[in-house]
C-alpha atoms as a PDB file:
ATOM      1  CA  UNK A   1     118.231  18.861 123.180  1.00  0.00           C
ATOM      2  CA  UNK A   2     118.106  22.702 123.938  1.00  0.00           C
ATOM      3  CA  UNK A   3     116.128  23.319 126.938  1.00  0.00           C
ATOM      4  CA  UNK A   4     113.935  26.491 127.419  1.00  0.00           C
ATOM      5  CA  UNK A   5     115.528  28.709 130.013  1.00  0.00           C
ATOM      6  CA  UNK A   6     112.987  30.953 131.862  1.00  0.00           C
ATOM      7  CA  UNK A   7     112.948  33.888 134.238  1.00  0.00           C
ATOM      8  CA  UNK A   8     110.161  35.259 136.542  1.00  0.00           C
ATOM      9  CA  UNK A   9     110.365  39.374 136.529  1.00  0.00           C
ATOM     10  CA  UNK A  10     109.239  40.504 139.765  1.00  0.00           C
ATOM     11  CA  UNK A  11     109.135  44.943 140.121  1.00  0.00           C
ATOM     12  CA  UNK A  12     108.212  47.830 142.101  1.00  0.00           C
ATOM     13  CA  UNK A  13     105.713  49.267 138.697  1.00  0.00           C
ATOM     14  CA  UNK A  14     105.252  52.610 140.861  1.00  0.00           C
ATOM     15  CA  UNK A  15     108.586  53.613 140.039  1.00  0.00           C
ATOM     16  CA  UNK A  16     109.656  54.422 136.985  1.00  0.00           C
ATOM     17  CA  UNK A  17     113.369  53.512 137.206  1.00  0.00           C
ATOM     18  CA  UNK A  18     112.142  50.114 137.837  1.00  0.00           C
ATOM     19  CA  UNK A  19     109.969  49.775 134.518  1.00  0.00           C
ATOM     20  CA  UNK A  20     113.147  51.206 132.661  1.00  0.00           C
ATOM     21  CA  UNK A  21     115.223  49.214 134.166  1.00  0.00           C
ATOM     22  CA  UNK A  22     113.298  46.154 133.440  1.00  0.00           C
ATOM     23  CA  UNK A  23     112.782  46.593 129.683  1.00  0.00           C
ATOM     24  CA  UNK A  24     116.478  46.336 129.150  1.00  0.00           C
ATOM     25  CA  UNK A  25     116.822  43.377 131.871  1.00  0.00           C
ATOM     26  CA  UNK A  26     113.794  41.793 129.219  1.00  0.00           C
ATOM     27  CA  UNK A  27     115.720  42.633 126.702  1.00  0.00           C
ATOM     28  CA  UNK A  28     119.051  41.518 127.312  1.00  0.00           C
ATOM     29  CA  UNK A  29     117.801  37.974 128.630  1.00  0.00           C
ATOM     30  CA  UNK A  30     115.430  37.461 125.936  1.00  0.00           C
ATOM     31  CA  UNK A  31     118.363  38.180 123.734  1.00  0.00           C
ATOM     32  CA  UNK A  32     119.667  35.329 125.513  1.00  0.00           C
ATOM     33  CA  UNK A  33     116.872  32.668 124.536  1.00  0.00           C
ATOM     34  CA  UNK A  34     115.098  33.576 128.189  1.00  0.00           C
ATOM     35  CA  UNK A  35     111.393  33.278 128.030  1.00  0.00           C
ATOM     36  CA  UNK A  36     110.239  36.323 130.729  1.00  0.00           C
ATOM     37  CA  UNK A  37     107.511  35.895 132.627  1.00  0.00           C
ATOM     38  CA  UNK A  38     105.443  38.565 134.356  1.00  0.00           C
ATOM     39  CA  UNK A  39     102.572  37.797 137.228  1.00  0.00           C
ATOM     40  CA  UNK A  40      99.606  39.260 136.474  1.00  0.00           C
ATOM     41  CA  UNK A  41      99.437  42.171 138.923  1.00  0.00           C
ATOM     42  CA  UNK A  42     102.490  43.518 137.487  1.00  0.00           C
ATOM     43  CA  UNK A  43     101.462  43.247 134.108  1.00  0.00           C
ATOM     44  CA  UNK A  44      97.827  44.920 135.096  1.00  0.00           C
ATOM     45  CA  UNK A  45     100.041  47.659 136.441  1.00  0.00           C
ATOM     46  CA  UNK A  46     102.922  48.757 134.527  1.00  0.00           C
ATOM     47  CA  UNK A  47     101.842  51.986 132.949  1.00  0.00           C
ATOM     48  CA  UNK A  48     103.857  51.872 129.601  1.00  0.00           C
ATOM     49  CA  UNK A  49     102.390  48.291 128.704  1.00  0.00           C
ATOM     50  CA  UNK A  50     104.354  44.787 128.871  1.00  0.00           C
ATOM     51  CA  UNK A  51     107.289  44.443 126.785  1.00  0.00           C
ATOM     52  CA  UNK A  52     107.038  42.295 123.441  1.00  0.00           C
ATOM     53  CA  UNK A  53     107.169  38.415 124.012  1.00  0.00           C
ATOM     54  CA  UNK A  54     106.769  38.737 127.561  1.00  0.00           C
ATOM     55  CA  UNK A  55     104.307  36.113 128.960  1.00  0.00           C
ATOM     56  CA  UNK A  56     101.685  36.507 131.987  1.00  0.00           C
ATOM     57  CA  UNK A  57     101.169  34.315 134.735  1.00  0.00           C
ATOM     58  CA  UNK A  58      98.870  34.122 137.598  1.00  0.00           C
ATOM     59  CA  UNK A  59      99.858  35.615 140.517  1.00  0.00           C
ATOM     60  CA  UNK A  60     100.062  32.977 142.893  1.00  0.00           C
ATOM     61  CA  UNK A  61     102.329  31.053 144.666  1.00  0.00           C
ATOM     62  CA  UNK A  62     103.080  28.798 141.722  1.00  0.00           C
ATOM     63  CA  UNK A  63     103.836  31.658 139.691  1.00  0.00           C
ATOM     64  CA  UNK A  64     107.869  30.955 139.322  1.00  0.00           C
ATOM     65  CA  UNK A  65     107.394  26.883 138.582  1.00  0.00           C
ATOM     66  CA  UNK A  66     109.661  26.077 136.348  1.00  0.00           C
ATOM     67  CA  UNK A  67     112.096  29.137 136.132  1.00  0.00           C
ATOM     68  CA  UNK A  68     115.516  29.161 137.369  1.00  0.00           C
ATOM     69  CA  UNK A  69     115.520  32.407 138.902  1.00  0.00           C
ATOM     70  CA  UNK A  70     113.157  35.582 139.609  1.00  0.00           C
ATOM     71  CA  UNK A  71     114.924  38.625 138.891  1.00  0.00           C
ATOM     72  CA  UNK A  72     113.328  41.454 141.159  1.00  0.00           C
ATOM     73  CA  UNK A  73     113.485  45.713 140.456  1.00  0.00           C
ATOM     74  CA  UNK A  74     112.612  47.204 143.585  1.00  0.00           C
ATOM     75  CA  UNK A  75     113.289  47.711 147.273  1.00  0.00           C
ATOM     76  CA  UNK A  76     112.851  44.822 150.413  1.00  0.00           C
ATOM     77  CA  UNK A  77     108.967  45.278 149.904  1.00  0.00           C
ATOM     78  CA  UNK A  78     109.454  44.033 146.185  1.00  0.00           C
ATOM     79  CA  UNK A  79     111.330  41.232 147.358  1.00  0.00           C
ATOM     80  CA  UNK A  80     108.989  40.007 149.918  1.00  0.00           C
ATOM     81  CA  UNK A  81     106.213  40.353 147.266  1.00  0.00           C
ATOM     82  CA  UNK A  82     108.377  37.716 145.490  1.00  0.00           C
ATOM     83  CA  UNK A  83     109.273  35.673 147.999  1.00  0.00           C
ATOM     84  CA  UNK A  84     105.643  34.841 147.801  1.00  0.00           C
ATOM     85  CA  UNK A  85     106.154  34.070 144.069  1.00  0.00           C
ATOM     86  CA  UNK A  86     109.117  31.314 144.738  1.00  0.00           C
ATOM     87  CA  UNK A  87     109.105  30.207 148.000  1.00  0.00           C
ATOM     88  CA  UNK A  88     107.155  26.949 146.754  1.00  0.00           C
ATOM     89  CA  UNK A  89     108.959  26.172 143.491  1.00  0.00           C
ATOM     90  CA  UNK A  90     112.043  26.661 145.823  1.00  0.00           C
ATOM     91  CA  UNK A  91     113.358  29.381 142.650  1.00  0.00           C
ATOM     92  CA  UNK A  92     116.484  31.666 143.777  1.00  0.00           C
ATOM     93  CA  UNK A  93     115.376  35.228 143.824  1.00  0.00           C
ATOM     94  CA  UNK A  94     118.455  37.457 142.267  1.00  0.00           C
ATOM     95  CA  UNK A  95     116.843  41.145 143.378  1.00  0.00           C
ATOM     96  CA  UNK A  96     118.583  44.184 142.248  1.00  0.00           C
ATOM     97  CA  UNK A  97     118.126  47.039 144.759  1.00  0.00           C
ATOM     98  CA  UNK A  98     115.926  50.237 142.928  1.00  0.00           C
ATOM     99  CA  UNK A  99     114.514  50.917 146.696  1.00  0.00           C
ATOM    100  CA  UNK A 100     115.903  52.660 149.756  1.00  0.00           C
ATOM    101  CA  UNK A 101     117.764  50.658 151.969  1.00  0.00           C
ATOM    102  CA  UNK A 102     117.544  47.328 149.841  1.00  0.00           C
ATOM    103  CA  UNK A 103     119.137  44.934 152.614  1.00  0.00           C
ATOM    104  CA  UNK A 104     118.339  41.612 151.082  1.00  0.00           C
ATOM    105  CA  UNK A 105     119.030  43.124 147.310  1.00  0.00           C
ATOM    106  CA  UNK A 106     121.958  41.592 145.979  1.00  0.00           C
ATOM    107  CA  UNK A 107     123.206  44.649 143.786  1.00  0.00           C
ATOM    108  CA  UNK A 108     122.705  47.886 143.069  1.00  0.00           C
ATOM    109  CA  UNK A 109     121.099  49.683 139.827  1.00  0.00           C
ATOM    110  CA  UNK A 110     124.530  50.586 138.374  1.00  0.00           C
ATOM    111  CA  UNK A 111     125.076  46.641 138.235  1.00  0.00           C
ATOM    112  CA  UNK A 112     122.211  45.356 136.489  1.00  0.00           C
ATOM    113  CA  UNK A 113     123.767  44.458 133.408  1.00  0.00           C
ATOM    114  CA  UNK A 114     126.642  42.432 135.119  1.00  0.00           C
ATOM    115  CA  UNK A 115     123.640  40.562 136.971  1.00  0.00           C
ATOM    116  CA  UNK A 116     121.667  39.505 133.670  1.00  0.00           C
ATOM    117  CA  UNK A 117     125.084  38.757 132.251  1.00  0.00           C
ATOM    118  CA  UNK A 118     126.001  36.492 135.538  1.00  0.00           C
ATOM    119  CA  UNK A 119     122.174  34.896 135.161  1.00  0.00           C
ATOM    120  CA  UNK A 120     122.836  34.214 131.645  1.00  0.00           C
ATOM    121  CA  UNK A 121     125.948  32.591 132.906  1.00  0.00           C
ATOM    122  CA  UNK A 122     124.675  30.708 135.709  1.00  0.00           C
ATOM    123  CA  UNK A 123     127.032  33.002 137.794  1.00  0.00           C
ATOM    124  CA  UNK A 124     125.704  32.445 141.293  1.00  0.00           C
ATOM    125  CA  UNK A 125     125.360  29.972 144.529  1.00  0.00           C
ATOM    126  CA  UNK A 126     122.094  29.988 146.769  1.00  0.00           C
ATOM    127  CA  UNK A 127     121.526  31.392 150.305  1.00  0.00           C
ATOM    128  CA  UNK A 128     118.757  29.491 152.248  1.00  0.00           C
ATOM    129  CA  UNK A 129     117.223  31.839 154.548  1.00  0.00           C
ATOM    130  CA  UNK A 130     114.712  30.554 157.440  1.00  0.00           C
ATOM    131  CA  UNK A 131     111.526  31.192 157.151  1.00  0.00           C
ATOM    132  CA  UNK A 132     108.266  30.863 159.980  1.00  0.00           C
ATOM    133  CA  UNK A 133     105.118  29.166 160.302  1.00  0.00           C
ATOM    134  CA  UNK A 134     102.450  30.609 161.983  1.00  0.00           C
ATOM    135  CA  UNK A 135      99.157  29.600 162.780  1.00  0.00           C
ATOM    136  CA  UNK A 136      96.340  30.528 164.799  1.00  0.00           C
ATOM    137  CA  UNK A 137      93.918  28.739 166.890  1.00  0.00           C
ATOM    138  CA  UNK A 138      90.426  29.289 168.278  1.00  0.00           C
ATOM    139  CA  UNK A 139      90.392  26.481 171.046  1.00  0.00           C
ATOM    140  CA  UNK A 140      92.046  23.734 169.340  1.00  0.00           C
ATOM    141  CA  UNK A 141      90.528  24.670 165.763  1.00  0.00           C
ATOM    142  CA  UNK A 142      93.148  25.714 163.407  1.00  0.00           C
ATOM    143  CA  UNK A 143      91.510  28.914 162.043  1.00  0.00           C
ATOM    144  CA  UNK A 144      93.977  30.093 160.000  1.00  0.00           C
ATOM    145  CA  UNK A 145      98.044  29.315 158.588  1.00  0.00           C
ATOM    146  CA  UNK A 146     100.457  31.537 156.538  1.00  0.00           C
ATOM    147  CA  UNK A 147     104.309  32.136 156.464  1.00  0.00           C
ATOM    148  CA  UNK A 148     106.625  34.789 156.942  1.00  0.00           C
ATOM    149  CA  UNK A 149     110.232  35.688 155.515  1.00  0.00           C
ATOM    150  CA  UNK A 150     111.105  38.566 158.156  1.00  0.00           C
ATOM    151  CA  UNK A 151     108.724  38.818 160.913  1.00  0.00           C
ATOM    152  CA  UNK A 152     104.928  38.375 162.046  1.00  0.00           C
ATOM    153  CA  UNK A 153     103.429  41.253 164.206  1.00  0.00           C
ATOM    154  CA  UNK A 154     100.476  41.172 166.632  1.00  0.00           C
ATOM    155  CA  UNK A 155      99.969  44.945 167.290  1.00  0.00           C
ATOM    156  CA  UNK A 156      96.452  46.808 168.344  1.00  0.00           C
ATOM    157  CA  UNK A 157      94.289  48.766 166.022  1.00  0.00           C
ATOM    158  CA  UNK A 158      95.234  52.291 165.348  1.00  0.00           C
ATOM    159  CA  UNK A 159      93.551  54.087 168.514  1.00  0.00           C
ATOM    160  CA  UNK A 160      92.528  51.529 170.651  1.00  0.00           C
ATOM    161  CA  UNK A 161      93.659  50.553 173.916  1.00  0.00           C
ATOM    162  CA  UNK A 162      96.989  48.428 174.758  1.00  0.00           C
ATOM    163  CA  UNK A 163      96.548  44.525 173.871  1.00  0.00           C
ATOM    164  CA  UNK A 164      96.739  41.514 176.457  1.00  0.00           C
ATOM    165  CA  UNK A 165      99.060  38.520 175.759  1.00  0.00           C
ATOM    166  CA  UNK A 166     100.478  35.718 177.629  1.00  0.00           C
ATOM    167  CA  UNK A 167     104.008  34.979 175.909  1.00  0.00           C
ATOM    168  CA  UNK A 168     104.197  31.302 176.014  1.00  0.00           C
ATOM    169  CA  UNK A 169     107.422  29.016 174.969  1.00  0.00           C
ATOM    170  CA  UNK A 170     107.519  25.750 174.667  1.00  0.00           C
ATOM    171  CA  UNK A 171     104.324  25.233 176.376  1.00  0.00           C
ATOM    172  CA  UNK A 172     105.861  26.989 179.682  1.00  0.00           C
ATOM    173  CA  UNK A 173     104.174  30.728 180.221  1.00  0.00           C
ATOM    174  CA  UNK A 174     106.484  33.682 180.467  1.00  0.00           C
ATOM    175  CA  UNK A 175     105.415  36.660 180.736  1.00  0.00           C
ATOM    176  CA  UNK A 176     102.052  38.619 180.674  1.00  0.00           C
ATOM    177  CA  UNK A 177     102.318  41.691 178.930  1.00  0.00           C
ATOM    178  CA  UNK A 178      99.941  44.791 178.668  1.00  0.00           C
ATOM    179  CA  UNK A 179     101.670  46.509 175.443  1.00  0.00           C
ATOM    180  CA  UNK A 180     100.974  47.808 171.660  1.00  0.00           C
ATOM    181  CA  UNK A 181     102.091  44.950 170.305  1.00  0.00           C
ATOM    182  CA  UNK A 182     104.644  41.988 169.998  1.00  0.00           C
ATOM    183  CA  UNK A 183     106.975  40.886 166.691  1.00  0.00           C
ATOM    184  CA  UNK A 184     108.239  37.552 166.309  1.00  0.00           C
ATOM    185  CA  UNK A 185     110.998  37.420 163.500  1.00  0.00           C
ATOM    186  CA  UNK A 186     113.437  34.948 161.899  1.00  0.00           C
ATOM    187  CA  UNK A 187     117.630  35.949 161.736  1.00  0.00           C
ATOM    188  CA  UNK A 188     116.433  37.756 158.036  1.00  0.00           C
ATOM    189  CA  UNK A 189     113.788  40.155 159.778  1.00  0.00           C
ATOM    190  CA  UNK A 190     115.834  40.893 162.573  1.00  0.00           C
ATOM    191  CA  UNK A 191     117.039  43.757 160.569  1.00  0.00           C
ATOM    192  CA  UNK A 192     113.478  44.687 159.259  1.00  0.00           C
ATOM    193  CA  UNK A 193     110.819  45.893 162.250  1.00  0.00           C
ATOM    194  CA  UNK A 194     112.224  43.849 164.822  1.00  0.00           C
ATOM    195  CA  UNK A 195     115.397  46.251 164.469  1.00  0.00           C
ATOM    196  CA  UNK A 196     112.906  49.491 165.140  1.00  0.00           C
ATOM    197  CA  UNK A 197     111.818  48.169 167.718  1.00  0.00           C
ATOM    198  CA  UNK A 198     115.065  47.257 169.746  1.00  0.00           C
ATOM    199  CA  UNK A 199     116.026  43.989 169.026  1.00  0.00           C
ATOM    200  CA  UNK A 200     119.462  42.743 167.912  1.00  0.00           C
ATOM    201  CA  UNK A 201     120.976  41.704 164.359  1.00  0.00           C
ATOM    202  CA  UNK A 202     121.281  38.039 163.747  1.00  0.00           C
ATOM    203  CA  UNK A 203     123.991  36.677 161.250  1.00  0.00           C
ATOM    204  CA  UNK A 204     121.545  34.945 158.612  1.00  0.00           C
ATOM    205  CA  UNK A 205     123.289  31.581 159.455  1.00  0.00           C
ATOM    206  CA  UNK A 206     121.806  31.359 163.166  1.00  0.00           C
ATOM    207  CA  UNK A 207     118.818  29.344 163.218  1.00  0.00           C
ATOM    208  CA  UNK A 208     116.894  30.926 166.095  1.00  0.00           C
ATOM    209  CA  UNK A 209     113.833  33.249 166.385  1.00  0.00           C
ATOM    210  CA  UNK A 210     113.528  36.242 168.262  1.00  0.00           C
ATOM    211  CA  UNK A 211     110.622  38.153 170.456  1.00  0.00           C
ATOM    212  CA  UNK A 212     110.062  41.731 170.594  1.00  0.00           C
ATOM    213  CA  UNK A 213     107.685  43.459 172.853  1.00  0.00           C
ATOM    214  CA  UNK A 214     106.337  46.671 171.397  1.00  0.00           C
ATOM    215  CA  UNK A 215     105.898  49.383 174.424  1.00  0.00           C
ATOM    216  CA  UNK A 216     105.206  46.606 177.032  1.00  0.00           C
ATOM    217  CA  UNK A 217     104.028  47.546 179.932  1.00  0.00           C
ATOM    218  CA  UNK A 218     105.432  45.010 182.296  1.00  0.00           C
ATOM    219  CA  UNK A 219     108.368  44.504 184.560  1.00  0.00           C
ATOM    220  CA  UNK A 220     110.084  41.799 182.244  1.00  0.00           C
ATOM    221  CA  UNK A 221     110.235  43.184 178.538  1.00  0.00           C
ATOM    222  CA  UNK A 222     113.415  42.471 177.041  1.00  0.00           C
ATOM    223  CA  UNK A 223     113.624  41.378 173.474  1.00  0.00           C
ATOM    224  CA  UNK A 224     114.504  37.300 173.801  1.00  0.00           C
ATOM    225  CA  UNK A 225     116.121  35.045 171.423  1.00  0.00           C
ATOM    226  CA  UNK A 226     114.798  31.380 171.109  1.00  0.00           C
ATOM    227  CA  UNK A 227     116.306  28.406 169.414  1.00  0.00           C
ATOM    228  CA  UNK A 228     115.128  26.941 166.575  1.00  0.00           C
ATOM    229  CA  UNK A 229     113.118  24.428 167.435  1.00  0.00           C
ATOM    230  CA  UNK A 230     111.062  26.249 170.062  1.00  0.00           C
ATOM    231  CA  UNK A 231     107.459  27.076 169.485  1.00  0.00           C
ATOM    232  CA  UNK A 232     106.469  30.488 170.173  1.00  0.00           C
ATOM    233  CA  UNK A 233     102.788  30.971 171.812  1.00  0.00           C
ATOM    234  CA  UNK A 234     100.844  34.708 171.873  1.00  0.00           C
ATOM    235  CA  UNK A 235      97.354  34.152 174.053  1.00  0.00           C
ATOM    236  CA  UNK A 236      95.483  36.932 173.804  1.00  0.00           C
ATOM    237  CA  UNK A 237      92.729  37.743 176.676  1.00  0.00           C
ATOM    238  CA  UNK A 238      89.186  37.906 175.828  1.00  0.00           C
ATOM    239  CA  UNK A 239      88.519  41.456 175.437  1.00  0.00           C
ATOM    240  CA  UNK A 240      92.153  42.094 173.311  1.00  0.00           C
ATOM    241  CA  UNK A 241      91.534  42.197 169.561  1.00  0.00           C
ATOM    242  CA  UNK A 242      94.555  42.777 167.600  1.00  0.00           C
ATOM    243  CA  UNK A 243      95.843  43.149 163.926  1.00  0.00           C
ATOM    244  CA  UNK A 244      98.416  40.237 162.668  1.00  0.00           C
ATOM    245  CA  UNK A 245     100.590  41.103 159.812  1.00  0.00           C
ATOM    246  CA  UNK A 246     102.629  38.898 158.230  1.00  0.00           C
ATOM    247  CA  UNK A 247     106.070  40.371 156.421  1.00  0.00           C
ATOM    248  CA  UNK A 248     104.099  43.684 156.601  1.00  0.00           C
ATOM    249  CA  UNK A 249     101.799  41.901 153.482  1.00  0.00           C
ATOM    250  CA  UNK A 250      99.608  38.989 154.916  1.00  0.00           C
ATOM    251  CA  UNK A 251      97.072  40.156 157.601  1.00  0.00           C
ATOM    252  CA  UNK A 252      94.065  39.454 159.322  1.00  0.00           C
ATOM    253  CA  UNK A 253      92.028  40.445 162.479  1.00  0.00           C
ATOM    254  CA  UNK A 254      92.547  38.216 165.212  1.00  0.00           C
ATOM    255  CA  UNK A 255      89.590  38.236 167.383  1.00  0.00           C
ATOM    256  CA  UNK A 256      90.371  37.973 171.461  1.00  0.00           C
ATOM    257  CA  UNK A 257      91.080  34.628 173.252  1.00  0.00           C
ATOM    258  CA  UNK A 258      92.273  33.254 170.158  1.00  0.00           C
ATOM    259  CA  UNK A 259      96.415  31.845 170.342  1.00  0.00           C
ATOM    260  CA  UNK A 260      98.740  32.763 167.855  1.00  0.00           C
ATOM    261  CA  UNK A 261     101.627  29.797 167.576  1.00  0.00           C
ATOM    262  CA  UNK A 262     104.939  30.807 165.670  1.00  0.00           C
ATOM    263  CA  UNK A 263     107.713  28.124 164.973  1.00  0.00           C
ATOM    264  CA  UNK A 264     110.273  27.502 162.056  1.00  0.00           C
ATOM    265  CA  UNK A 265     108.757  26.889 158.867  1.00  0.00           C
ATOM    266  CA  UNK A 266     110.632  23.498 156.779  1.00  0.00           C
ATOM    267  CA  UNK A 267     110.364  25.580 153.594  1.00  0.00           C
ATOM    268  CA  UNK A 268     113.247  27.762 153.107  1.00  0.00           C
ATOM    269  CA  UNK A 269     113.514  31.528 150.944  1.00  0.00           C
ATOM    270  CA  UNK A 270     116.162  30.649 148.562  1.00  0.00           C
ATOM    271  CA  UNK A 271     118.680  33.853 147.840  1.00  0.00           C
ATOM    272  CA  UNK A 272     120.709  34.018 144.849  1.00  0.00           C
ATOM    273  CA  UNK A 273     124.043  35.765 145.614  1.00  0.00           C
ATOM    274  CA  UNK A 274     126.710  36.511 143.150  1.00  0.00           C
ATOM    275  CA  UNK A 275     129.942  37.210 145.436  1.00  0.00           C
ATOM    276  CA  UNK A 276     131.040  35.761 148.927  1.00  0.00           C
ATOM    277  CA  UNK A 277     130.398  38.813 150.649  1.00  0.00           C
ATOM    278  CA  UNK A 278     130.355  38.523 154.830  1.00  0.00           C
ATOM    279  CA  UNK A 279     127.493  39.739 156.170  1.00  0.00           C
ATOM    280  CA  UNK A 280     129.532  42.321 158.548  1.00  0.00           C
ATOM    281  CA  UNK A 281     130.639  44.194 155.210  1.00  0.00           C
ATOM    282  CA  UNK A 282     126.397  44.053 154.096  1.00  0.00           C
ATOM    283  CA  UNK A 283     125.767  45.490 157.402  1.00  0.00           C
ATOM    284  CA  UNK A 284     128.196  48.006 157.307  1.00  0.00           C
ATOM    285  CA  UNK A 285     127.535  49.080 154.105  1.00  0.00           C
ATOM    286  CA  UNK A 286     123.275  49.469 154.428  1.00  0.00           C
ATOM    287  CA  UNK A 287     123.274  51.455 157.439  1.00  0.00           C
ATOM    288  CA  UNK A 288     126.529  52.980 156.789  1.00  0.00           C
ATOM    289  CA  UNK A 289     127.916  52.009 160.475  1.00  0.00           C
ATOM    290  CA  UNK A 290     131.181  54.728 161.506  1.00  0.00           C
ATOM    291  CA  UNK A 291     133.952  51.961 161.228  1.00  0.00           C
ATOM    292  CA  UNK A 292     136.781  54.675 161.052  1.00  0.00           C
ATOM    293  CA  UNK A 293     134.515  56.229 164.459  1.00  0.00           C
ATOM    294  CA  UNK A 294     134.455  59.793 165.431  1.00  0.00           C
ATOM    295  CA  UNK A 295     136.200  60.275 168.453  1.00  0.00           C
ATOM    296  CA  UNK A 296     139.857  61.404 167.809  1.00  0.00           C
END
């Protein structure tokens, strides 16, 4: 018995080499007995229309059940939007980079064929890339819980004054810092804001999380590295009210004395790679590091 092979397209529908790229990635897997599948908010906004035979799902977290891969057209943003898609149904997400920087994309635009060729295949091998659980409490009431691929950010609204926030790990206090804001990210975001802000790059493979202050006002406000089974605790004071982001995508106001608890999540991102490539040469090659230097 033949079974039905299906794909979850996942795309960046503001830019128009990602639609054209994705009616020939449509095309070229349907041709291979794929049945495509589109979320809904990509279908709602891709200007040209939906290609023929592709079917719409609900956008949701259950979106990629029963696929063996989301293909994604875009940059890092796109991919985080489809993390959401497959974290759950624990799909491999092949991306193909159509964005700037692209540093979780597996290939470039001028590869796209070889990658539907290497999905029709079965060409790859999966990269399991931590993921964090946060949650936030108002006493001991759980108020609210969502995830996060790179990073979650506590940072103060746009014009007000510096936030409050006792750093707490593992139940021990810290530090107390008066700043803009504090990220906490897994190895995967420690190239996203974390980076900006002045933290270091960790190799995917090291389970740990890091802490970055954002213009901390304090004596101690170094960016720290915790292992992987630490929690991480933000208590904000009464009067600090703050906005908490979420991979840049999931937010919500957190109102002042509330705590903030980040620690590993159980539920991987899984990455579909097509070549054994060390992440040293990935590095290199996104933020094109001067390995020949300059000095003579």
């Amino acid at each position: 018995m033949t079974t039905t092979r299906r794909a979850l397209l996942v795309l960046n529908t503001r830019a128009m080499p990602a639609r054209a790229a994705a009616v020939g990635v449509v095309g070229d897997l349907q041709s291979a007995g794929f049945i495509v599948l589109l979320a809904q908010d990509d279908a709602s906004d891709w200007q040209e229309g939906v290609p023929p035979g592709v079917q719409v799902v609900l956008a949701d977290e259950r979106a990629a059940d029963n696929c063996e891969v989301v293909v994604v057209l875009g940059g890092d943003g796109t991919i985080l939007r489809a993390a959401e898609r497959a974290r759950n149904s624990s799909v491999p997400i092949l991306s193909v980079n159509l964005g700037h920087v692209g540093f979780l994309a597996e290939a470039e635009s001028e590869d796209i064929h070889s990658v539907t060729q290497a999905i029709v295949d079965r060409r790859w091998h999966v990269e399991e890339r931590m993921t964090l659980d946060i949650r936030v409490f108002d006493g001991d009431k759980e108020v609210m819980r969502t995830w996060a691929l790179n990073e979650v950010s506590l940072e103060k609204p746009a014009g007000a004054r510096m936030i409050d926030v006792l750093v707490v790990v593992d139940g021990r206090p810290l530090s107390r810092w008066g700043c803009d804001g504090v990220v906490a990210a897994s190895p995967t975001g420690s190239t996203a804001y974390a980076f900006s802000a002045g933290g270091p790059v960790m190799w995917p493979e090291v389970e740990a999380m890091l802490l970055v202050p954002l213009s901390a006002h304090a004596l101690f406000a170094r960016p720290l590295v915790v292992g992987p089974s630490s929690v991480i605790s933000f208590e904000l004071a009464e009067w600090s009210e703050c906005l908490l982001a979420a991979d840049s995508r999931r937010t919500s106001e957190i109102r002042g004395s509330n705590r903030v608890e980040v620690r590993r999540d159980p539920v991987p991102v899984r990455l579909a790679r097509l070549v054994d490539a060390p992440f040293t040469d990935r590095l290199v090659a996104k933020f094109a590091l001067p390995v020949d230097g300059w000095r003579i």
